[in-house]
N, C-alpha and C. Protein backbone atom coordinates (compact mmCIF):
# COMPACT_ATOMS: atom_id res chain seq x y z
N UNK A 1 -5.62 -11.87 21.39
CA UNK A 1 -5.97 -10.48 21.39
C UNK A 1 -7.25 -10.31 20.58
N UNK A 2 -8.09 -9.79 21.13
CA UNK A 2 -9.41 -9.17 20.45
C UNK A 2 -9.18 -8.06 19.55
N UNK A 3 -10.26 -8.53 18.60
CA UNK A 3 -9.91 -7.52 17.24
C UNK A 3 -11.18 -6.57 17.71
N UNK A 4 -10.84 -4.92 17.37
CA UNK A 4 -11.96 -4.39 17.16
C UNK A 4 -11.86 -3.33 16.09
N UNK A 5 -13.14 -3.21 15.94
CA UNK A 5 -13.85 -2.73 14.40
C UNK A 5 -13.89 -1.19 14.82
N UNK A 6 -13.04 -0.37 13.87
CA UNK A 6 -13.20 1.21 14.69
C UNK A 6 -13.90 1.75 13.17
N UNK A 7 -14.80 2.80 12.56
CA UNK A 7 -15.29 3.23 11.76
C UNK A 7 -14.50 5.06 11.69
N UNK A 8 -14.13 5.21 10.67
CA UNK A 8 -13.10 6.39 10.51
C UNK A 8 -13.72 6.86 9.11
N UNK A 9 -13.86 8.53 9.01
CA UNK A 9 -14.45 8.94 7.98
C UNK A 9 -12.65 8.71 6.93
N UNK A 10 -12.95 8.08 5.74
CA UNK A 10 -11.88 8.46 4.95
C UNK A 10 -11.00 9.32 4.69
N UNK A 11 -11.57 11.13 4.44
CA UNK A 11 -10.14 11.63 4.59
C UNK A 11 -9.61 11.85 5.74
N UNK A 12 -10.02 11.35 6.73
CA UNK A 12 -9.44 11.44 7.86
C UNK A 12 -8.08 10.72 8.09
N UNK A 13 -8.65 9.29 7.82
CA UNK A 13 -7.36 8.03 7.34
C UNK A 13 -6.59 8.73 6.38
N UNK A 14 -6.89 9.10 5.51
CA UNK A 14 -6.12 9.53 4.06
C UNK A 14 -4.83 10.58 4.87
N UNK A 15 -5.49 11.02 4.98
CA UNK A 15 -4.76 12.28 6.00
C UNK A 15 -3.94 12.19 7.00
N UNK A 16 -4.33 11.12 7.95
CA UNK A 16 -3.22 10.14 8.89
C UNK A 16 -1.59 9.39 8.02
N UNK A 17 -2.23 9.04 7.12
CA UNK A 17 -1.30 8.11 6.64
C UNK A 17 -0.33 9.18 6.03
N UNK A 18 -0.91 10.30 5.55
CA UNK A 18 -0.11 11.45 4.78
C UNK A 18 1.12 11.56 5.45
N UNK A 19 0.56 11.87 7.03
CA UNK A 19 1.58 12.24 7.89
C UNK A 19 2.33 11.46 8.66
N UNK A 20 2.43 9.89 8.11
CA UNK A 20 3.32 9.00 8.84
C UNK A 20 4.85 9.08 7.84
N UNK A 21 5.62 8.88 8.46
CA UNK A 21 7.13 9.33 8.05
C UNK A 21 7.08 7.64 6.75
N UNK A 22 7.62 8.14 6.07
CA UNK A 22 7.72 6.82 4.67
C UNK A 22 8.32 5.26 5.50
N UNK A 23 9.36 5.19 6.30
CA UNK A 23 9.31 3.86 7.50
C UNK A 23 7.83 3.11 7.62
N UNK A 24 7.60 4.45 7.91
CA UNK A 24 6.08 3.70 9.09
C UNK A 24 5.42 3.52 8.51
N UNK A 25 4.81 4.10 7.41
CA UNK A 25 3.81 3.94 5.92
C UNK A 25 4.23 2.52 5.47
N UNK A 26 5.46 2.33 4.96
CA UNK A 26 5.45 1.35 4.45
C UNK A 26 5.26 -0.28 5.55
N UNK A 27 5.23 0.03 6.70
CA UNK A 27 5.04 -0.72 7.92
C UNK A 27 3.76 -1.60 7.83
N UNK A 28 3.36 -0.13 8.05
CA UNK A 28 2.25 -0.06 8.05
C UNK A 28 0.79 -1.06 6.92
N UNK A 29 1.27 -0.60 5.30
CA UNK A 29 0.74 -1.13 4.28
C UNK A 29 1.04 -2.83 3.98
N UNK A 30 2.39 -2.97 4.65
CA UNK A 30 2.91 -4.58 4.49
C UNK A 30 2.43 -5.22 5.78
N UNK A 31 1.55 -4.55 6.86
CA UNK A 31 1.29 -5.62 7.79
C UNK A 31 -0.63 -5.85 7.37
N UNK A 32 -0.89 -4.81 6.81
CA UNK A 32 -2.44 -4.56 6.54
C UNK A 32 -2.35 -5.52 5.09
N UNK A 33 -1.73 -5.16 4.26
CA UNK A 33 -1.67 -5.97 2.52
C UNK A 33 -1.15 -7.02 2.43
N UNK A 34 0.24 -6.89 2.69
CA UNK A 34 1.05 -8.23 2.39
C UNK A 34 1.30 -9.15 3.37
N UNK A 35 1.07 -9.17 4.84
CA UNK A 35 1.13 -10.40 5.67
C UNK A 35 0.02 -10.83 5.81
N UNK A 36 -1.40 -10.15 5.70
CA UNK A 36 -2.69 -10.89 5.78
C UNK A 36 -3.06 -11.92 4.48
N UNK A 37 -2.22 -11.92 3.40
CA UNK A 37 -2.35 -12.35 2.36
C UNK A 37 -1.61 -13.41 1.83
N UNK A 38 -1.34 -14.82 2.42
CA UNK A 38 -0.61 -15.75 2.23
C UNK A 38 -0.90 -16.77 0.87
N UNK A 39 -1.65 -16.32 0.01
CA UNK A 39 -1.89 -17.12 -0.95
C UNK A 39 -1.32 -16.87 -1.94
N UNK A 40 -0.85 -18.25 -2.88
CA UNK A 40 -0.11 -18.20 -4.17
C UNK A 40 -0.38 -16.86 -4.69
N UNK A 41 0.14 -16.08 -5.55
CA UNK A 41 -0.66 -14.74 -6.88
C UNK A 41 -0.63 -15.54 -7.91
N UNK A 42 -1.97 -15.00 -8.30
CA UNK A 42 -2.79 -15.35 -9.61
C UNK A 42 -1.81 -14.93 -11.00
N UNK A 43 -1.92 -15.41 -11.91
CA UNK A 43 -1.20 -15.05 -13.36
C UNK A 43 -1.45 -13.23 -13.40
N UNK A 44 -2.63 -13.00 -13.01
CA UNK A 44 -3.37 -11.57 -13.25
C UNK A 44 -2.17 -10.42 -12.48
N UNK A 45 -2.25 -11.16 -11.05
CA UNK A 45 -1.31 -10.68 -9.96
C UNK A 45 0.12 -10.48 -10.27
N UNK A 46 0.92 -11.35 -10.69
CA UNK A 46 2.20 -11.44 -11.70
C UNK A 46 2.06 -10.92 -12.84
N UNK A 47 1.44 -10.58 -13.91
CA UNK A 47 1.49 -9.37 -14.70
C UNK A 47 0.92 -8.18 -14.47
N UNK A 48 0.82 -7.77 -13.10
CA UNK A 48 0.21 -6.44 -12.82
C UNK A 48 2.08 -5.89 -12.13
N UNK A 49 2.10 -7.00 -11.30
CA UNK A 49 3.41 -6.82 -10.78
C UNK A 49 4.78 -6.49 -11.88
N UNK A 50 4.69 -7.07 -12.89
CA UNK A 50 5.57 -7.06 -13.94
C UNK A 50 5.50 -5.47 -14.54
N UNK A 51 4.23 -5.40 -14.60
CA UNK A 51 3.76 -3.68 -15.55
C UNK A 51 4.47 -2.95 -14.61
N UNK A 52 3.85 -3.34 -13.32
CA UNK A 52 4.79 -2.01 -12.07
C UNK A 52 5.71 -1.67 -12.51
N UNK A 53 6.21 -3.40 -12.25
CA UNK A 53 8.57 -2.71 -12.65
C UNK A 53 8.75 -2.21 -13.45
N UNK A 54 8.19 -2.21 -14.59
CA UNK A 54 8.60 -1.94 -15.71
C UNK A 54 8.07 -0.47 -16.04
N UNK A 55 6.93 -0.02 -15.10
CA UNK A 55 6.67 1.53 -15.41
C UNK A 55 7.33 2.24 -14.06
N UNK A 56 8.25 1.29 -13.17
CA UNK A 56 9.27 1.84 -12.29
C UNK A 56 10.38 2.07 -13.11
N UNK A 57 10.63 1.12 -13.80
CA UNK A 57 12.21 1.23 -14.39
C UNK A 57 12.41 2.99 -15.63
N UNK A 58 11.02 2.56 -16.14
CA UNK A 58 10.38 3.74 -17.18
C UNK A 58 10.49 5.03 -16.25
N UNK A 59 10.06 5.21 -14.80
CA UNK A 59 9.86 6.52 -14.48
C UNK A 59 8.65 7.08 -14.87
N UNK A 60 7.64 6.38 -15.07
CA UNK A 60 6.39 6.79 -15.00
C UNK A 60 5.47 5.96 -13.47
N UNK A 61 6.18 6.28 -12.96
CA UNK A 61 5.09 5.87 -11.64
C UNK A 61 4.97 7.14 -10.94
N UNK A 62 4.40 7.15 -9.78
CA UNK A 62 3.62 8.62 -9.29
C UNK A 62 4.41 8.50 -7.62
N UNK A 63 5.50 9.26 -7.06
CA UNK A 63 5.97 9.42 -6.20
C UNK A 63 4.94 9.56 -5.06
N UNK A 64 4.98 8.79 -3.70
CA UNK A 64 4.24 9.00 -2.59
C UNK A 64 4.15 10.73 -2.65
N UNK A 65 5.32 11.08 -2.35
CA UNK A 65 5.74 12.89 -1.93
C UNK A 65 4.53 13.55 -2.73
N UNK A 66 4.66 13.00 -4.22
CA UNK A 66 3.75 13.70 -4.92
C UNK A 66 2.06 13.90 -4.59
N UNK A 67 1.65 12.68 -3.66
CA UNK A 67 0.51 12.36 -3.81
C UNK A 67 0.32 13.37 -2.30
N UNK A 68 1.31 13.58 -1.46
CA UNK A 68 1.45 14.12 0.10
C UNK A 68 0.84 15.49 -0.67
């Protein structure tokens, strides 16, 4: 399959993604982020990941809804 290159003003995208139901968003971000990305994570990568959980577990992270 041929890849092609489409050019989209940003809030346009921003704005698309707003309105995909949380399923499809997250579909969506793990086929674009996390399957194109098969390499070990860096030490940097594993303590960024660590801060996450830990400002998940805290309740200081910023709800998608919120950002909608």
């Amino acid at each position: 399959m041929l890849a092609k290159t489409l050019t989209i003003p940003e809030d346009a995208m921003v704005n698309m993604l707003k309105t995909l139901p949380d399923d499809i968003l997250v579909e969506v971000f793990w086929k674009a982020l996390v399957e194109s990305d098969v390499s070990p994570l860096t030490n940097e990568e594993r303590e960024e990941i660590d801060k996450g959980k830990t400002e998940l577990k805290k309740g200081e992270t910023i709800k998608w809804d919120t950002l909608k």
